[in-house]
Each structure stands twice: as C-alpha cells, then as structure tokens.
N, C-alpha and C. Protein backbone atom coordinates (compact mmCIF):
# COMPACT_ATOMS: atom_id res chain seq x y z
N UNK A 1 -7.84 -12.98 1.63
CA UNK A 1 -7.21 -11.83 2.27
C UNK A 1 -6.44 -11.04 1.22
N UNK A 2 -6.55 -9.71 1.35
CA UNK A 2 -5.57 -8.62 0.76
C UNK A 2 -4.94 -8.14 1.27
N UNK A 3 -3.52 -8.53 1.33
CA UNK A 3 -2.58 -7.55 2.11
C UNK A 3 -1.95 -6.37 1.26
N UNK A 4 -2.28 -5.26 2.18
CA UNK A 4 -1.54 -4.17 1.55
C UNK A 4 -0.65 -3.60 2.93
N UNK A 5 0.93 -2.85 1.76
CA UNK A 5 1.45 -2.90 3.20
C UNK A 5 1.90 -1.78 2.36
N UNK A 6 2.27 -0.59 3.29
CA UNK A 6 2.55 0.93 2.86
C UNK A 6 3.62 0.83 4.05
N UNK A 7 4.96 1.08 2.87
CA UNK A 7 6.13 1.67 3.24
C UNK A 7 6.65 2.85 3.35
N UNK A 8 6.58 3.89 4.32
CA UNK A 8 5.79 5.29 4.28
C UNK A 8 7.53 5.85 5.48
N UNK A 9 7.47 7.08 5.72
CA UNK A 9 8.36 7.89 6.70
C UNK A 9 6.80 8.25 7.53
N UNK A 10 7.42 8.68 8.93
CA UNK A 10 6.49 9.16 9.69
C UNK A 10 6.15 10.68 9.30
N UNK A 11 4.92 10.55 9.56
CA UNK A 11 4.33 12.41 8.99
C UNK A 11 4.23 12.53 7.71
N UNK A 12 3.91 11.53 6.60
CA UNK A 12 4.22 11.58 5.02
C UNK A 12 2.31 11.54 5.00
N UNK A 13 1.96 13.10 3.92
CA UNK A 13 0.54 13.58 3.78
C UNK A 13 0.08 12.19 2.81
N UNK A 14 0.64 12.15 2.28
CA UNK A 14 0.59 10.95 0.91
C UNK A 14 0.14 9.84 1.57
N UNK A 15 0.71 9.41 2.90
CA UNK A 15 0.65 7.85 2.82
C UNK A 15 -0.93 8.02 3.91
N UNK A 16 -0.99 9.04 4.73
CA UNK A 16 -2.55 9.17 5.07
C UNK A 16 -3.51 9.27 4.11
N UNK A 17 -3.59 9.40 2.75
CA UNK A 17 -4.77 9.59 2.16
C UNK A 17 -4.94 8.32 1.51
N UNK A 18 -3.51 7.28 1.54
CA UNK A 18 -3.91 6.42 0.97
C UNK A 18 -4.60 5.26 2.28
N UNK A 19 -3.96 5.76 3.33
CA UNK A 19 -4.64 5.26 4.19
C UNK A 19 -6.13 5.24 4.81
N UNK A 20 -6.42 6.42 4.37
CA UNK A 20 -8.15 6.47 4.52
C UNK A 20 -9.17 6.08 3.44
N UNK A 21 -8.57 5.74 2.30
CA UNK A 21 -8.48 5.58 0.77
C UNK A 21 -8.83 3.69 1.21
N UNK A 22 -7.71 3.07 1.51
CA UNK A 22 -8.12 1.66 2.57
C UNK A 22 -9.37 1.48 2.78
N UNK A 23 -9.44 2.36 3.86
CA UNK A 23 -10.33 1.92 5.07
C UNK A 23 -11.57 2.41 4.57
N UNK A 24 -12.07 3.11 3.62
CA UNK A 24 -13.06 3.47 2.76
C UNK A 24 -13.24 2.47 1.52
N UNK A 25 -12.34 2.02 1.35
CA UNK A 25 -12.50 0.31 0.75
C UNK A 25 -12.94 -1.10 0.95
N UNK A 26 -12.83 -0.89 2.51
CA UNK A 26 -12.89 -2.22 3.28
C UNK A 26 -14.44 -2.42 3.38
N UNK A 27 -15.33 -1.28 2.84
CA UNK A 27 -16.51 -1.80 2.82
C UNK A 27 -17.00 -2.74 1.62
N UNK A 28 -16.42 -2.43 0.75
CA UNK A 28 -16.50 -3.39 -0.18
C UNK A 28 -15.90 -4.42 -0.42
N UNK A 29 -14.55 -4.64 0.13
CA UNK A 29 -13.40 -5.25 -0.10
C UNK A 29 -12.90 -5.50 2.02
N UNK A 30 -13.93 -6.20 2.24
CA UNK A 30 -13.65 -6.88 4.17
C UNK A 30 -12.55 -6.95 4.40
N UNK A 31 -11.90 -8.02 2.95
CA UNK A 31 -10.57 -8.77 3.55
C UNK A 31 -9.44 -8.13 3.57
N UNK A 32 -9.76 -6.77 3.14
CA UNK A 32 -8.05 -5.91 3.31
C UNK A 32 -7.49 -5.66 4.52
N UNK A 33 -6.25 -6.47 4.51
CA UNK A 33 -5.35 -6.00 5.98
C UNK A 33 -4.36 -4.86 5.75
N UNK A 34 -4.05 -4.25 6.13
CA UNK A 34 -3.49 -3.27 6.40
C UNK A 34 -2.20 -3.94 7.18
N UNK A 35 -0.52 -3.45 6.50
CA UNK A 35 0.45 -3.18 7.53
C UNK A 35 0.91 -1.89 7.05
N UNK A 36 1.55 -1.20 7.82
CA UNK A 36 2.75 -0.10 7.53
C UNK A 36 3.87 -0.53 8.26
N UNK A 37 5.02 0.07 6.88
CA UNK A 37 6.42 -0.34 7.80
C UNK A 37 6.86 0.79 7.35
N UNK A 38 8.08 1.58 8.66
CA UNK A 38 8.37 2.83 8.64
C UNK A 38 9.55 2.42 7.98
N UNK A 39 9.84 3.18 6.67
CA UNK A 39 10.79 3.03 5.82
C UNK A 39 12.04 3.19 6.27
N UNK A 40 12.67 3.89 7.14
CA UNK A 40 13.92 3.87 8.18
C UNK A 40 14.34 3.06 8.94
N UNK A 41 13.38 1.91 8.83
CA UNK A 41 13.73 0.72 9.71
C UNK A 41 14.35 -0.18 9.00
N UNK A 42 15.05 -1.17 9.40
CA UNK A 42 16.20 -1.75 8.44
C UNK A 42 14.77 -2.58 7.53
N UNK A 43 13.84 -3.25 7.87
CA UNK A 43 12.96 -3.92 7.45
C UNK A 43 12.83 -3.04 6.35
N UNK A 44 11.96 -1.57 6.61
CA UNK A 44 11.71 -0.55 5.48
C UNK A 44 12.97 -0.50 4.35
N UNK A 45 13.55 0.10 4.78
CA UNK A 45 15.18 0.29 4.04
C UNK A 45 14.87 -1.20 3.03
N UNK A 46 14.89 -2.43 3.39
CA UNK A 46 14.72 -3.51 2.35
C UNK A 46 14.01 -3.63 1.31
N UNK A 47 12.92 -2.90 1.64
CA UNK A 47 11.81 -3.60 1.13
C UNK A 47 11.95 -1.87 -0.05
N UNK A 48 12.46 -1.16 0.24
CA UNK A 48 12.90 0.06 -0.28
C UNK A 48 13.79 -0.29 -1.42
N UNK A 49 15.04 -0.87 -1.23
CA UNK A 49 16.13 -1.40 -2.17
C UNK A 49 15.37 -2.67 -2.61
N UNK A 50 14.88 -3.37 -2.36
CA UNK A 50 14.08 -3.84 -3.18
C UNK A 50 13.02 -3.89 -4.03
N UNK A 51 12.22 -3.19 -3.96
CA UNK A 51 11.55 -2.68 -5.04
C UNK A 51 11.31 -1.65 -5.46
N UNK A 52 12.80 -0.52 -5.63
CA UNK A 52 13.05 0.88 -5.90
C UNK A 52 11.99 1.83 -5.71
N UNK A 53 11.63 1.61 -4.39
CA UNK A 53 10.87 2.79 -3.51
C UNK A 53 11.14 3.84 -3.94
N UNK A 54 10.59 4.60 -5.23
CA UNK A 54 11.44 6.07 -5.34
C UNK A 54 10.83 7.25 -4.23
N UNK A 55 9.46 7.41 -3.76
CA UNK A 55 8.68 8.50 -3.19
C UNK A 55 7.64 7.53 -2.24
N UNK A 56 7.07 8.05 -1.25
CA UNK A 56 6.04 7.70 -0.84
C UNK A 56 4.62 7.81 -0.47
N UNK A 57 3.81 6.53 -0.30
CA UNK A 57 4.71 5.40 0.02
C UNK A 57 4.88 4.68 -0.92
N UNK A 58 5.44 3.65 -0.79
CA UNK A 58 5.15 2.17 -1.36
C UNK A 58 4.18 1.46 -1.26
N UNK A 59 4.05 1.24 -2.06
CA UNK A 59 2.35 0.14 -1.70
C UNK A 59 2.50 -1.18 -2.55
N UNK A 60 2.71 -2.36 -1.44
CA UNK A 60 2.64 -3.29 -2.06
C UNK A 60 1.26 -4.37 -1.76
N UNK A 61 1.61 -5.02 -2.79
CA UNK A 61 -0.68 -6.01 -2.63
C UNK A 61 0.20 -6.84 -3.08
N UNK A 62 -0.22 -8.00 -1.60
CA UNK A 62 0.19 -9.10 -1.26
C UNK A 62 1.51 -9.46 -1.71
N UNK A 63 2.29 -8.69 -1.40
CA UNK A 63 3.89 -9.14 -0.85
C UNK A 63 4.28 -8.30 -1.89
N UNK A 64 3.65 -8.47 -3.65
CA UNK A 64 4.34 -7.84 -4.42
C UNK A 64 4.46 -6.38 -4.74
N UNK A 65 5.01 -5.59 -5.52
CA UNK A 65 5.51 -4.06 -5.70
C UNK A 65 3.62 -3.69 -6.80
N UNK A 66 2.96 -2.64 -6.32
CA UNK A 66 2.01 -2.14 -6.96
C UNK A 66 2.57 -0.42 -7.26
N UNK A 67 2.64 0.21 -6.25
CA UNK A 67 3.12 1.51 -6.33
C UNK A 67 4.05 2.52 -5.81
N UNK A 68 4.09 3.42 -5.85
CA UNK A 68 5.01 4.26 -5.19
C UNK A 68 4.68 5.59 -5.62
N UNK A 69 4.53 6.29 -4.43
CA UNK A 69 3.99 7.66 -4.55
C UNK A 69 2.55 8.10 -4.03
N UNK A 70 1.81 7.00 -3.88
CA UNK A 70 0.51 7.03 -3.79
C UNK A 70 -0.27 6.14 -4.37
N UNK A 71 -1.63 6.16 -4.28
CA UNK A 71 -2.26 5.74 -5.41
C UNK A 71 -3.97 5.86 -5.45
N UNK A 72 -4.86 6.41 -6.41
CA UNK A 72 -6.16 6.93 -6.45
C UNK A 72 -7.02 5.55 -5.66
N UNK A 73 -8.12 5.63 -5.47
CA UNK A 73 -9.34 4.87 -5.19
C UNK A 73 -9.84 3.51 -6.67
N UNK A 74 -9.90 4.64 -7.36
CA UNK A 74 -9.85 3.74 -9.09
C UNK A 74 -8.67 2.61 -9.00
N UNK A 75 -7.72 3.05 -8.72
CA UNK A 75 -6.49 2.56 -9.23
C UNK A 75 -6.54 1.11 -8.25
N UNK A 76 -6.95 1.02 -7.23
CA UNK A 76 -6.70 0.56 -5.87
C UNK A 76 -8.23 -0.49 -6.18
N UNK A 77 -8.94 -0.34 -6.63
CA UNK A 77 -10.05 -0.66 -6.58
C UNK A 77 -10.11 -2.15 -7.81
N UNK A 78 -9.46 -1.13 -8.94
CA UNK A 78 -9.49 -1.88 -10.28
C UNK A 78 -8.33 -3.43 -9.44
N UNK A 79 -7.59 -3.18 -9.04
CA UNK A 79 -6.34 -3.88 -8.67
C UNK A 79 -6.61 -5.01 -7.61
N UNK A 80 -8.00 -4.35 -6.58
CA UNK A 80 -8.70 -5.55 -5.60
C UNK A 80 -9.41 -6.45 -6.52
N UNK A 81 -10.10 -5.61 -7.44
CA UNK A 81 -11.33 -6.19 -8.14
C UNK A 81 -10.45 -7.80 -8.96
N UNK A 82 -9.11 -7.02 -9.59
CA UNK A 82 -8.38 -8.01 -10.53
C UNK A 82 -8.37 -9.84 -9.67
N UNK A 83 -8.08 -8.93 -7.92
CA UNK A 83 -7.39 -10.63 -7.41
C UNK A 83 -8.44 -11.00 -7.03
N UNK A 84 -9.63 -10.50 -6.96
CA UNK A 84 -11.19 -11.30 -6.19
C UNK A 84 -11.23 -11.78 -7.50
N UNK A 85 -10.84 -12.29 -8.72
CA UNK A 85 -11.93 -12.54 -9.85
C UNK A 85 -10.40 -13.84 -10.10
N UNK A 86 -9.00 -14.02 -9.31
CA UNK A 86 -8.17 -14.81 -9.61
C UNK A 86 -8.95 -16.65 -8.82
C-alpha cells in the first residue's frame, strides 16, 4: 500500500490537480490510497506544524513529509517507483 495524504484548505486549485494526478496513477500504481485532511482541523493544523506546511497542499507518502505546494506526475511517479523497488 501507498498512502498519500494531502493536507489541503477547502477550494485549493493545487490540491485538485494533484488529486487527479493520483487517480491517473492508480493505474499503474493499484495500491495508492488516498486521504485528505482539511488543514483547519486541529488534526490538519498538526500535521501543518509539523512538517512546516508552507503552501498547499502537503503531500505526505506513507506518513512521511514529500511535499508542499504541489507536485508534477514525474515527481510522484519517480517517488512510487522508489518504494515498489524497497
């Protein structure tokens, strides 16, 4: 399993493209789960001060900090490819 979890505000253009960016992945990559947590929620807010969320979203793969701001198909791809080969 790949968890990716996007720490996003509601209505953020950014965190939809990375979201369709996902789900255009999952054909190659089945095991990606998907969470979002709305960054205003005390949960969000944490996970914010914790791994200096500067912009969104956050994108973390499997629990740990990968990005913030977004992130390309390449970028996202190279990064599945890394943990299928662990």
């Amino acid at each position: 399993m790949i968890k990716v979890t996007l720490v996003r505000p509601d209505g953020c253009h950014h965190c939809k493209e990375v979201k369709n960016t996902l789900e255009n992945l999952k054909e190659d990559f089945p095991d990606i789960v998907l969470e979002e947590i709305d960054m205003v929620t005390p949960e969000g807010q944490a996970l914010v001060q914790k791994h200096h969320i500067l912009s969104s979203p956050g994108i973390l793969i499997n629990n740990e900090f990968f990005s913030f701001g977004g992130a390309t198909e390449k970028e996202l791809r190279k990064k599945f490819s890394e943990i299928k080969k662990d």
